[in-house]
C-alpha atoms as a PDB file:
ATOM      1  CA  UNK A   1      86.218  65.376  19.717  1.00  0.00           C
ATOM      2  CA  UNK A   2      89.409  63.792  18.915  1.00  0.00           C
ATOM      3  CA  UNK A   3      91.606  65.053  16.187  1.00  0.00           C
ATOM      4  CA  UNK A   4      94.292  63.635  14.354  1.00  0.00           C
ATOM      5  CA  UNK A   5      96.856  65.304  15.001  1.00  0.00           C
ATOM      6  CA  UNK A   6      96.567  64.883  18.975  1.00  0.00           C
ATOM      7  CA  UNK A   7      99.328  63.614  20.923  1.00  0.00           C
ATOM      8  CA  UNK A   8      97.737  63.890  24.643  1.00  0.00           C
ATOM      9  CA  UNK A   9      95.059  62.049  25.485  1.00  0.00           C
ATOM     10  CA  UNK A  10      92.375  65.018  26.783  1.00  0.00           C
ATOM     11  CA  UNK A  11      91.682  64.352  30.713  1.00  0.00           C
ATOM     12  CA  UNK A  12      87.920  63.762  30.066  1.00  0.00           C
ATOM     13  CA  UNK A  13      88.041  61.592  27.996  1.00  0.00           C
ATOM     14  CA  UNK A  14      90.832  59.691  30.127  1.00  0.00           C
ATOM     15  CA  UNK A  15      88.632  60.040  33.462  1.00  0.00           C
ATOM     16  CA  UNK A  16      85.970  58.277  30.908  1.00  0.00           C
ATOM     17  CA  UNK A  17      87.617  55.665  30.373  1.00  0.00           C
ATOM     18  CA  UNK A  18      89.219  55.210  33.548  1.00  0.00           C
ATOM     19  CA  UNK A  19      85.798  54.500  34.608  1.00  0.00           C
ATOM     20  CA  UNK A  20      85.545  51.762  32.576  1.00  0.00           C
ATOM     21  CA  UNK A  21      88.160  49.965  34.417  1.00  0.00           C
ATOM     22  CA  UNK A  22      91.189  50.493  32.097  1.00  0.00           C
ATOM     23  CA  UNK A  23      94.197  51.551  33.473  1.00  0.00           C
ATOM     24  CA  UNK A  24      96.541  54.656  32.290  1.00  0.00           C
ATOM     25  CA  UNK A  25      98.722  53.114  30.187  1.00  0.00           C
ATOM     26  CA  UNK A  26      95.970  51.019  28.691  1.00  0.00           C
ATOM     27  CA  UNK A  27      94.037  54.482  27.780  1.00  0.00           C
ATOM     28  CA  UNK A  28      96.896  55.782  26.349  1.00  0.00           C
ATOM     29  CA  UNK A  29      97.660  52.577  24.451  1.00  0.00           C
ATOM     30  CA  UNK A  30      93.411  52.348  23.119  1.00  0.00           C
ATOM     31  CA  UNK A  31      93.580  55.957  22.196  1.00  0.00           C
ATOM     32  CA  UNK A  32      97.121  55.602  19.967  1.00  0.00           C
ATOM     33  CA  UNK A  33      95.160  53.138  18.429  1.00  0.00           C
ATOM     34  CA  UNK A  34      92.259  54.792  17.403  1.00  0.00           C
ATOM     35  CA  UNK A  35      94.158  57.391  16.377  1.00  0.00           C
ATOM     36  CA  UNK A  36      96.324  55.539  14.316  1.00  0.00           C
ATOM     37  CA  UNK A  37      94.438  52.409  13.221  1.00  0.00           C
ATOM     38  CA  UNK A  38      96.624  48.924  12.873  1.00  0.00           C
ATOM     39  CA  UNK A  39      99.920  48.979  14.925  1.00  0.00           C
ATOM     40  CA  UNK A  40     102.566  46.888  15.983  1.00  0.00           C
ATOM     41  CA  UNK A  41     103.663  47.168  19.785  1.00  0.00           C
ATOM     42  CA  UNK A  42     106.730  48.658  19.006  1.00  0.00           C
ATOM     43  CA  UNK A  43     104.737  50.862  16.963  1.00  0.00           C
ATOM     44  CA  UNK A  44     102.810  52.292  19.972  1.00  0.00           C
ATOM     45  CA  UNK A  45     105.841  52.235  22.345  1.00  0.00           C
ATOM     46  CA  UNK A  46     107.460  54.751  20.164  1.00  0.00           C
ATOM     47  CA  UNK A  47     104.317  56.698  20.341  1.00  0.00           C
ATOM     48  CA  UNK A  48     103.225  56.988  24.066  1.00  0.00           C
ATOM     49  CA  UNK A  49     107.298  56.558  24.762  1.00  0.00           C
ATOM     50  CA  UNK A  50     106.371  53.661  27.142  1.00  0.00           C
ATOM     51  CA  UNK A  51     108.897  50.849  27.432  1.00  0.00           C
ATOM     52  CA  UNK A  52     108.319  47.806  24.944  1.00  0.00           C
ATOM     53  CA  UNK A  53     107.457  44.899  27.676  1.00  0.00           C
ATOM     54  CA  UNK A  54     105.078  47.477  29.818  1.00  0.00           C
ATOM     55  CA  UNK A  55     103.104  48.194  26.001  1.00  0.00           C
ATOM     56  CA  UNK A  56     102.899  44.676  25.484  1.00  0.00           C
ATOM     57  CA  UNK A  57     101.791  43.594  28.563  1.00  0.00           C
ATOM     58  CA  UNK A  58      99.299  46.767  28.491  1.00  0.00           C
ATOM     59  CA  UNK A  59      98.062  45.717  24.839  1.00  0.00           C
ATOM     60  CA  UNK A  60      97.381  41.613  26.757  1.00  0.00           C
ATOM     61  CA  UNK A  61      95.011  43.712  29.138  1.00  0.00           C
ATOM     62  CA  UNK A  62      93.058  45.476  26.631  1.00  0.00           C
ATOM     63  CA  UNK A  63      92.442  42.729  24.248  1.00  0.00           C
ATOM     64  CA  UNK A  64      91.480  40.680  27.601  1.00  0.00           C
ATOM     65  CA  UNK A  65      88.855  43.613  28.383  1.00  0.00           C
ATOM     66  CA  UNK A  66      87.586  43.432  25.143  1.00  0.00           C
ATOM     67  CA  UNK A  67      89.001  46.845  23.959  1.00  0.00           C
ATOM     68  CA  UNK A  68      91.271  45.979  20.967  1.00  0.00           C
ATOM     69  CA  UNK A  69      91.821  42.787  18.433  1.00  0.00           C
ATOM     70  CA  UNK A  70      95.919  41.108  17.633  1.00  0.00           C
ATOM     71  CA  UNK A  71      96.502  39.027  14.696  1.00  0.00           C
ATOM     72  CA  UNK A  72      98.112  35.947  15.390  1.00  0.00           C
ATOM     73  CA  UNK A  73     101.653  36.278  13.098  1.00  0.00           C
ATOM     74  CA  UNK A  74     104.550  38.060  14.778  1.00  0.00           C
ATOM     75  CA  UNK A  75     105.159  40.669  15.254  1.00  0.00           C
ATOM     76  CA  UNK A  76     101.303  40.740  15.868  1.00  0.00           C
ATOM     77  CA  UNK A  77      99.079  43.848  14.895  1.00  0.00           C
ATOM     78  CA  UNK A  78      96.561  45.411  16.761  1.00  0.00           C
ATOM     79  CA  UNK A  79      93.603  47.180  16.157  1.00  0.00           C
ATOM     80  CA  UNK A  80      90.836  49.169  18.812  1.00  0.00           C
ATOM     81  CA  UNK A  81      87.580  47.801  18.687  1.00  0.00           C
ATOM     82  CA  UNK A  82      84.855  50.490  17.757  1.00  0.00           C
ATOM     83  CA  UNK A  83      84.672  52.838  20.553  1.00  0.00           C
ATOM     84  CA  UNK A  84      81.005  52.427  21.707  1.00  0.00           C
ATOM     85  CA  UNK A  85      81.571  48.401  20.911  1.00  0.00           C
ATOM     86  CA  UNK A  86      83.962  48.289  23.312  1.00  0.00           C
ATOM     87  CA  UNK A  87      82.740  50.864  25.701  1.00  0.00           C
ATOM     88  CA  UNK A  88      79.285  48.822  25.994  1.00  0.00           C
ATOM     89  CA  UNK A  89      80.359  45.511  26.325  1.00  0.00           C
ATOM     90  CA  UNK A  90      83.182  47.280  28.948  1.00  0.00           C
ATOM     91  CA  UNK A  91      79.871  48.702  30.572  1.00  0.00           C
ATOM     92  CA  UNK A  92      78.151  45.478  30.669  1.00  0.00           C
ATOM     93  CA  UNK A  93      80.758  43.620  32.449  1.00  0.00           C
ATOM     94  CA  UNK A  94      81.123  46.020  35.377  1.00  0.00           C
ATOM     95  CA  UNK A  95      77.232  46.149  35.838  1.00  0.00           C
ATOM     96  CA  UNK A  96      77.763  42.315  35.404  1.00  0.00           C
ATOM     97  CA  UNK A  97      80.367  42.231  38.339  1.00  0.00           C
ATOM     98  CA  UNK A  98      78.528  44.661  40.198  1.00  0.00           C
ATOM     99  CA  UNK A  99      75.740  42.838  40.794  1.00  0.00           C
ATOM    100  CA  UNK A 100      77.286  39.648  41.531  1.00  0.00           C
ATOM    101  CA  UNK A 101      79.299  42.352  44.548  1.00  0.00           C
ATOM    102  CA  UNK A 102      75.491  43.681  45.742  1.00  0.00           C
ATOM    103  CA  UNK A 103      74.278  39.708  45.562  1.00  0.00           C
ATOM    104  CA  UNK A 104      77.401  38.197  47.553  1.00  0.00           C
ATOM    105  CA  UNK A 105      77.254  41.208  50.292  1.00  0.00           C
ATOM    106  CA  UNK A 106      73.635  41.209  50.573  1.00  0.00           C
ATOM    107  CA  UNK A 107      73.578  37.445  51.034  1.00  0.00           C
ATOM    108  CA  UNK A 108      76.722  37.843  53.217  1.00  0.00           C
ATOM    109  CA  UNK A 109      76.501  40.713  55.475  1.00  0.00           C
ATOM    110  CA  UNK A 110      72.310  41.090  55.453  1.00  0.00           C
ATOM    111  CA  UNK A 111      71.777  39.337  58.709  1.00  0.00           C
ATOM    112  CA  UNK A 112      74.534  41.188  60.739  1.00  0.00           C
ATOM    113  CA  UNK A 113      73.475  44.351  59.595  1.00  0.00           C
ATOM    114  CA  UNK A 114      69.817  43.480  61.061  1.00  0.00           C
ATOM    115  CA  UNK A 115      71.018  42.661  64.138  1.00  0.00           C
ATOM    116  CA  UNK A 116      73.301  45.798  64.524  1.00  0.00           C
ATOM    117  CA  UNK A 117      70.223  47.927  63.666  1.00  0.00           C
ATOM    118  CA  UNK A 118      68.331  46.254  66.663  1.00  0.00           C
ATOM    119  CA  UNK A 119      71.226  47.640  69.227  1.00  0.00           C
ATOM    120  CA  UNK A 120      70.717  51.612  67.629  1.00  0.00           C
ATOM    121  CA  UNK A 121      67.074  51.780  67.960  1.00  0.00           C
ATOM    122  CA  UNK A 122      67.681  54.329  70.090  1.00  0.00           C
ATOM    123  CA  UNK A 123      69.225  56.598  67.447  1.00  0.00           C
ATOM    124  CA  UNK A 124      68.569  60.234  65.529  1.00  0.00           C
ATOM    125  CA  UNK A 125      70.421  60.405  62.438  1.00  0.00           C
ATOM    126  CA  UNK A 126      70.811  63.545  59.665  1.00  0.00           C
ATOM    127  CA  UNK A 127      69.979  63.519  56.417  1.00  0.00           C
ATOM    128  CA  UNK A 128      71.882  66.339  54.146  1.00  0.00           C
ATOM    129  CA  UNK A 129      70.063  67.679  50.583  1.00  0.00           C
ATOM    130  CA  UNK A 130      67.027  66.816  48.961  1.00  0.00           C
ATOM    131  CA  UNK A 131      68.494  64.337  47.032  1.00  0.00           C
ATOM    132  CA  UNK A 132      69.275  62.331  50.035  1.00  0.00           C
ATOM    133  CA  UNK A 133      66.339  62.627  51.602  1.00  0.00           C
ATOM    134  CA  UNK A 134      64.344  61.148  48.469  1.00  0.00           C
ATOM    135  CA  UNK A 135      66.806  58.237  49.015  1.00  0.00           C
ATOM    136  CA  UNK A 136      66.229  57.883  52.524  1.00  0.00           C
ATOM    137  CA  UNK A 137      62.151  57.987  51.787  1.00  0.00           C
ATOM    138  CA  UNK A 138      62.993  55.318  49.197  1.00  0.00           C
ATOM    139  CA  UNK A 139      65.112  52.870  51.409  1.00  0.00           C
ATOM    140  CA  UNK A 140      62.422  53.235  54.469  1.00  0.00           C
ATOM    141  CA  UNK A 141      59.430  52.579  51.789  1.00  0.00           C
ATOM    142  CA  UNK A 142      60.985  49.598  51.053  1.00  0.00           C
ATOM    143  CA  UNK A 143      60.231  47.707  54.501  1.00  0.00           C
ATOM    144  CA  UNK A 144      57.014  49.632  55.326  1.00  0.00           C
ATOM    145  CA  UNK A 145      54.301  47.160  54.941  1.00  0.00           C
ATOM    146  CA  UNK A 146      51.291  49.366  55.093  1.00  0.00           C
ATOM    147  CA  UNK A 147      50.558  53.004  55.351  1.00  0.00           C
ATOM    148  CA  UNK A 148      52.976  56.174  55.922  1.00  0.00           C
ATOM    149  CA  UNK A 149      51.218  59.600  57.203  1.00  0.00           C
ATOM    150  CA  UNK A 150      52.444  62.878  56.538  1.00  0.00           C
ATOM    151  CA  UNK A 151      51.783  66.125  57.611  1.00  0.00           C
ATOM    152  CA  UNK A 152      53.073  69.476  55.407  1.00  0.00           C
ATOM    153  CA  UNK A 153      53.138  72.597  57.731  1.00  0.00           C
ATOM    154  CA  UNK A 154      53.094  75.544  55.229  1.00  0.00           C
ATOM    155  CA  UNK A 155      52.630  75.951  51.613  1.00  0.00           C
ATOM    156  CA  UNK A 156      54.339  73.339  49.933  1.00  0.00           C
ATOM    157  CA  UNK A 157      55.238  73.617  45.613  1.00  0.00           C
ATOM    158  CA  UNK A 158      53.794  70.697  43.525  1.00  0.00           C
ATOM    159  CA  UNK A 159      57.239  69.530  42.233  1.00  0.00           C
ATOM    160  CA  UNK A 160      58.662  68.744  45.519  1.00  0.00           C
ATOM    161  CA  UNK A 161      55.578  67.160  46.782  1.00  0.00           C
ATOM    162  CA  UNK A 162      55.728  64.923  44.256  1.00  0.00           C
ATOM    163  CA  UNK A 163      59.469  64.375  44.281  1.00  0.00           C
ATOM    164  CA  UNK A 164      59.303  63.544  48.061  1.00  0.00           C
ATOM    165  CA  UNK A 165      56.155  60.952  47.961  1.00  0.00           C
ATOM    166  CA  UNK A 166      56.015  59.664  44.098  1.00  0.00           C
ATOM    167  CA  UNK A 167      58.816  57.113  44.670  1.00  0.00           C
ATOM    168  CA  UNK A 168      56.872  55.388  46.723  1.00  0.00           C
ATOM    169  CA  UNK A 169      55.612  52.133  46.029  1.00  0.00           C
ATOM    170  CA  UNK A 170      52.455  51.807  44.970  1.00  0.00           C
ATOM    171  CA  UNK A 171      50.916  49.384  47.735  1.00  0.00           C
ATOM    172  CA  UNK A 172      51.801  51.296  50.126  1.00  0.00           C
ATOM    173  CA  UNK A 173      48.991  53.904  51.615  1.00  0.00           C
ATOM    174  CA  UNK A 174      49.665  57.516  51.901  1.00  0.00           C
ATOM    175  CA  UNK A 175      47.961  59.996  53.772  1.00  0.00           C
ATOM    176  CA  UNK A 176      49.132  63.243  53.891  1.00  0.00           C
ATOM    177  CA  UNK A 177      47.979  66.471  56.020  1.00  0.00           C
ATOM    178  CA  UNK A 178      48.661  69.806  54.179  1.00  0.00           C
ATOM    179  CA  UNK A 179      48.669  73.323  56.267  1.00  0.00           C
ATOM    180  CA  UNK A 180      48.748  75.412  52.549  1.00  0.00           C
ATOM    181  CA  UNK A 181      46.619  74.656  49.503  1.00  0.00           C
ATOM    182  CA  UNK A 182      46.069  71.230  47.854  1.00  0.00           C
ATOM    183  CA  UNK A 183      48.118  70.192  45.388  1.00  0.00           C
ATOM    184  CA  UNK A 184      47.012  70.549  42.467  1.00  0.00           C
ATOM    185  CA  UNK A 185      49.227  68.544  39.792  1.00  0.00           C
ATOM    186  CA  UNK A 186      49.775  65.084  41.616  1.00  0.00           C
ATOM    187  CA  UNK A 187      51.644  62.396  39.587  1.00  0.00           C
ATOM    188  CA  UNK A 188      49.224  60.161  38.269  1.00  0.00           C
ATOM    189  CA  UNK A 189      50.481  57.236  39.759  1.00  0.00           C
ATOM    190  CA  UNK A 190      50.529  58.734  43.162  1.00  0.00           C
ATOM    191  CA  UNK A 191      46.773  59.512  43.318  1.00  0.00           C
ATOM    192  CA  UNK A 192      45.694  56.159  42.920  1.00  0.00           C
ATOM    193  CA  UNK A 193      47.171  56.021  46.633  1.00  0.00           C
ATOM    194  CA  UNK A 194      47.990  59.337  47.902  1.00  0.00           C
ATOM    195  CA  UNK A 195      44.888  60.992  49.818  1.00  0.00           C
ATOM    196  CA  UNK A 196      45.096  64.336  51.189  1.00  0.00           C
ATOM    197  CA  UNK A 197      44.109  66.350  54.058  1.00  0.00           C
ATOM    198  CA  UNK A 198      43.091  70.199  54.624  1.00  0.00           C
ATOM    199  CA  UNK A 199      42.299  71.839  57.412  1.00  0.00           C
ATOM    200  CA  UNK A 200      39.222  74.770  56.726  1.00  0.00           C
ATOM    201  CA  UNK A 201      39.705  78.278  58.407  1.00  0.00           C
ATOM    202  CA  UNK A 202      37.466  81.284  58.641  1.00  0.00           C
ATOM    203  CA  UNK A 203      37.487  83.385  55.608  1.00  0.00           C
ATOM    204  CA  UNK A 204      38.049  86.408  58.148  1.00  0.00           C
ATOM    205  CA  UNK A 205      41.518  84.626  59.070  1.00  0.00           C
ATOM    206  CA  UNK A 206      44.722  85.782  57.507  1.00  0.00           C
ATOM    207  CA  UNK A 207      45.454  82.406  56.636  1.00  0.00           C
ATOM    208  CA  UNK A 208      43.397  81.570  53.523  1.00  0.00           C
ATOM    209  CA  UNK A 209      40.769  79.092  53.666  1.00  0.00           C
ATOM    210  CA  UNK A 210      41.022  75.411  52.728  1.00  0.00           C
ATOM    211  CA  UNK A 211      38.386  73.951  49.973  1.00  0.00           C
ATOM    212  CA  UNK A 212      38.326  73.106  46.624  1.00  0.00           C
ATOM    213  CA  UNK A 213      41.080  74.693  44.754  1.00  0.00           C
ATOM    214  CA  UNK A 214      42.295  75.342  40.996  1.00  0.00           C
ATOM    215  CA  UNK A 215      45.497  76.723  39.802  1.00  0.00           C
ATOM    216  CA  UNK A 216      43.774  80.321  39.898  1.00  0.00           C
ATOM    217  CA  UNK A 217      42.784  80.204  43.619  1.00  0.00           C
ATOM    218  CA  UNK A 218      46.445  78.570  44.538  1.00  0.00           C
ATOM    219  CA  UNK A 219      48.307  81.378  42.613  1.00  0.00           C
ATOM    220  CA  UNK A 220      46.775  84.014  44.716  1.00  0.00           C
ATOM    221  CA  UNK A 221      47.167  82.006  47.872  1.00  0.00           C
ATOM    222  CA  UNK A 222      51.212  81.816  46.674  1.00  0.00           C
ATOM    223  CA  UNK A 223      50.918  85.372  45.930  1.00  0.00           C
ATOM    224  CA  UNK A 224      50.335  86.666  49.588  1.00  0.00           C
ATOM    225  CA  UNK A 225      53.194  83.373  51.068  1.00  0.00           C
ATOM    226  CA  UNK A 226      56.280  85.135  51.568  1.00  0.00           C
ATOM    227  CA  UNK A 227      58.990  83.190  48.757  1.00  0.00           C
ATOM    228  CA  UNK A 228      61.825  82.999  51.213  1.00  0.00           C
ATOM    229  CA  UNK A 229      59.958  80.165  53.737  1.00  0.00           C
ATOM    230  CA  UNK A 230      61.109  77.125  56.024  1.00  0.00           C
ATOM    231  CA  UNK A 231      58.418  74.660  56.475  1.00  0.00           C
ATOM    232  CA  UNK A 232      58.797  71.027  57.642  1.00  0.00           C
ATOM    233  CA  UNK A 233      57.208  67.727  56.356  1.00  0.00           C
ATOM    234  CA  UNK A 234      56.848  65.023  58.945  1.00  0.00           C
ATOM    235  CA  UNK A 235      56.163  61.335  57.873  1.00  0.00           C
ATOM    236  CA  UNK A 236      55.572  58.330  60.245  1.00  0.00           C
ATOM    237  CA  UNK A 237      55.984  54.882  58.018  1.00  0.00           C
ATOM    238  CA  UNK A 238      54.308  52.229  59.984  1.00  0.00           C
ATOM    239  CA  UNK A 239      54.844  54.233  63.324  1.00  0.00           C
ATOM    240  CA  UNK A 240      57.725  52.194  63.419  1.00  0.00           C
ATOM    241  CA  UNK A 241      60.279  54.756  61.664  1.00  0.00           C
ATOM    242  CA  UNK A 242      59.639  58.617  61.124  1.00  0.00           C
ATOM    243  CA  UNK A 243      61.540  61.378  58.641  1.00  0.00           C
ATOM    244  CA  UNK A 244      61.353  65.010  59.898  1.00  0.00           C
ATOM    245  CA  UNK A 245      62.124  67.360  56.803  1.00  0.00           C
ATOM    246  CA  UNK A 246      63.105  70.881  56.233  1.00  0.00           C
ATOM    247  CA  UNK A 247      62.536  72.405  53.366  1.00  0.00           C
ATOM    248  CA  UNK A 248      64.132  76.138  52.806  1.00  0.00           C
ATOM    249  CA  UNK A 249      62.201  78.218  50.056  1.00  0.00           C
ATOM    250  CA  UNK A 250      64.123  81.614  48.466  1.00  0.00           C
ATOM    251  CA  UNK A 251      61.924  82.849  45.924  1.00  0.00           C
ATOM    252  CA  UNK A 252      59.452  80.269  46.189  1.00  0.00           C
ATOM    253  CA  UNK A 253      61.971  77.280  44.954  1.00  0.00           C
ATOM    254  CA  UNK A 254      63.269  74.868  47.419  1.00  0.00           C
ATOM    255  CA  UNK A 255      67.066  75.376  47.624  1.00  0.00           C
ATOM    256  CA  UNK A 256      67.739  71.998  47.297  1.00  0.00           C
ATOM    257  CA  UNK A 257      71.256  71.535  48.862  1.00  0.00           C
ATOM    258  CA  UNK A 258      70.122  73.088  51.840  1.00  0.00           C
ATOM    259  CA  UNK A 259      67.541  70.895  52.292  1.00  0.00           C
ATOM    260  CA  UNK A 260      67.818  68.679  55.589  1.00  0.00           C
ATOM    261  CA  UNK A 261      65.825  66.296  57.509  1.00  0.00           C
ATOM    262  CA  UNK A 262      65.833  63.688  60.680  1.00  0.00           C
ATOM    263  CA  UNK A 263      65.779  60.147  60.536  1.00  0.00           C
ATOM    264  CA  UNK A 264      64.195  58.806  63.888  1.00  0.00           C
ATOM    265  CA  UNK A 265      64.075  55.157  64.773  1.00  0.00           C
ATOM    266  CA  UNK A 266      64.218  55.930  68.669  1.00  0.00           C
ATOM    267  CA  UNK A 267      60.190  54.375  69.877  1.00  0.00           C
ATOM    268  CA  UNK A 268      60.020  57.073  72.115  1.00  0.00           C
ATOM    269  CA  UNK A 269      60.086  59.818  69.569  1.00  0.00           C
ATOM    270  CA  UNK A 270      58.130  57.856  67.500  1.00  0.00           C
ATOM    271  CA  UNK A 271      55.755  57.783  69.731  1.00  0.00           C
ATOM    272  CA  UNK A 272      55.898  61.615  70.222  1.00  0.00           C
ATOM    273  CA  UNK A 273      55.545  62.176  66.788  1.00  0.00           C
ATOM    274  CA  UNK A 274      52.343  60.276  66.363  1.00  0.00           C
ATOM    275  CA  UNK A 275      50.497  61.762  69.049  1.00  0.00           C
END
């Protein structure tokens, strides 16, 4: 909260609106204002003991980013613009500019990034966190066409399952293999084309057998899993690309940073991992 009688600008507040593309001396100068309501330049150059030509020059960038208002007589007067006025239409400038930046590099730089990705087919990259990985599952959904398969080698948790295949779009088939118990809470919009597989043992096996599960049955299954696990989720997206997760569990929660997987566009291993 700001209070009157502040004479230092506090730094999180100045990171904030550093990220709204003013500069130093302009957050200083919007801040004094605020502060102080209608001032002359002079006026703030006394306060933020900044030379007179650098505040006035500082006070033309602000009004020309939309941050503060000048009368027209002289010496002029200048008044900040409601914060969250001028922090929105700040906001919706950049996203403005931004996407104009994504449009021109897309259009620009599109076609020579395809035809560097032809010459590293032969390639094994490393993806670092879960967060990262539900990015990279993202990006590769985006030029699959048809159908990713999955396969889930132990006992996976409901909230990760979903986190790893709900972003994916809705045309696209998914069929997915799980060693463990069903899930049992899918995302709605992921069962309309999601479809799962289970492999049924022998109820004289240690592992326990596959059917038709309910949140009773799947808490006792968790109950004889060891909570500190490593098991790995493979998906093949149009056996043209292929992800190969790890997923550590301590106390039966995914430790998310730790989290790691494989990108493979070599055709070899692709090959490999579909057989």
């Amino acid at each position: 909260m700001i209070k009157s009688n502040t004479k230092l600008i506090d730094r999180q507040l100045l990171n904030a609106l550093l990220t709204l593309n003013l500069t130093r001396k302009e957050a200083h100068a919007y801040y004094t204002l605020v502060l102080n309501g209608v001032m002359t330049a002079e006026d703030i150059s006394k306060k933020i003991n900044v030379q007179y030509p650098i505040v006035y020059r500082t006070l033309g960038g602000l009004k020309n980013k939309g941050w503060i208002d000048s009368t027209s007589d002289r010496p002029k007067k200048y008044r900040a613009l409601p914060p969250k006025t001028a922090a929105t239409s700040s906001g919706n400038q950049q996203i403005s500019t931004i996407n104009e930046s994504i449009g021109l590099i897309t259009d620009l730089l599109e076609t020579l990034y395809n035809e560097k990705q032809e010459m590293s087919l032969q390639e094994i990259w490393s993806v670092q966190s879960l967060d990262n990985v539900i990015r990279k599952i993202c990006d590769i959904s985006e030029r699959t066409s048809n159908m990713i398969e999955g396969a889930v080698t132990g006992p996976i948790d409901d909230m990760t399952f979903n986190l790893l295949f709900g972003n994916i779009p809705a045309h696209i088939s998914i069929i997915v293999q799980i060693i463990g118990p069903p899930i049992v809470d899918i995302d709605d919009k992921l069962k309309k084309h999601i479809k799962i597989k289970q492999p049924k043992f022998e109820m004289n096996k240690k592992t326990f057998p596959m059917g038709d599960f309910n949140a009773k049955t799947k808490e006792k299954f968790l109950q004889n899993v060891h909570g500190n696990r490593f098991i790995s989720v493979h998906l093949l997206f149009d056996e043209k690309e292929a992800l190969w997760i790890n997923l550590p569990y301590k106390d039966n929660i995914v430790i998310r940073e730790k989290v790691w997987a494989n990108w493979i566009i070599d055709p070899e291993y692709v090959k490999l991992i579909k057989s």
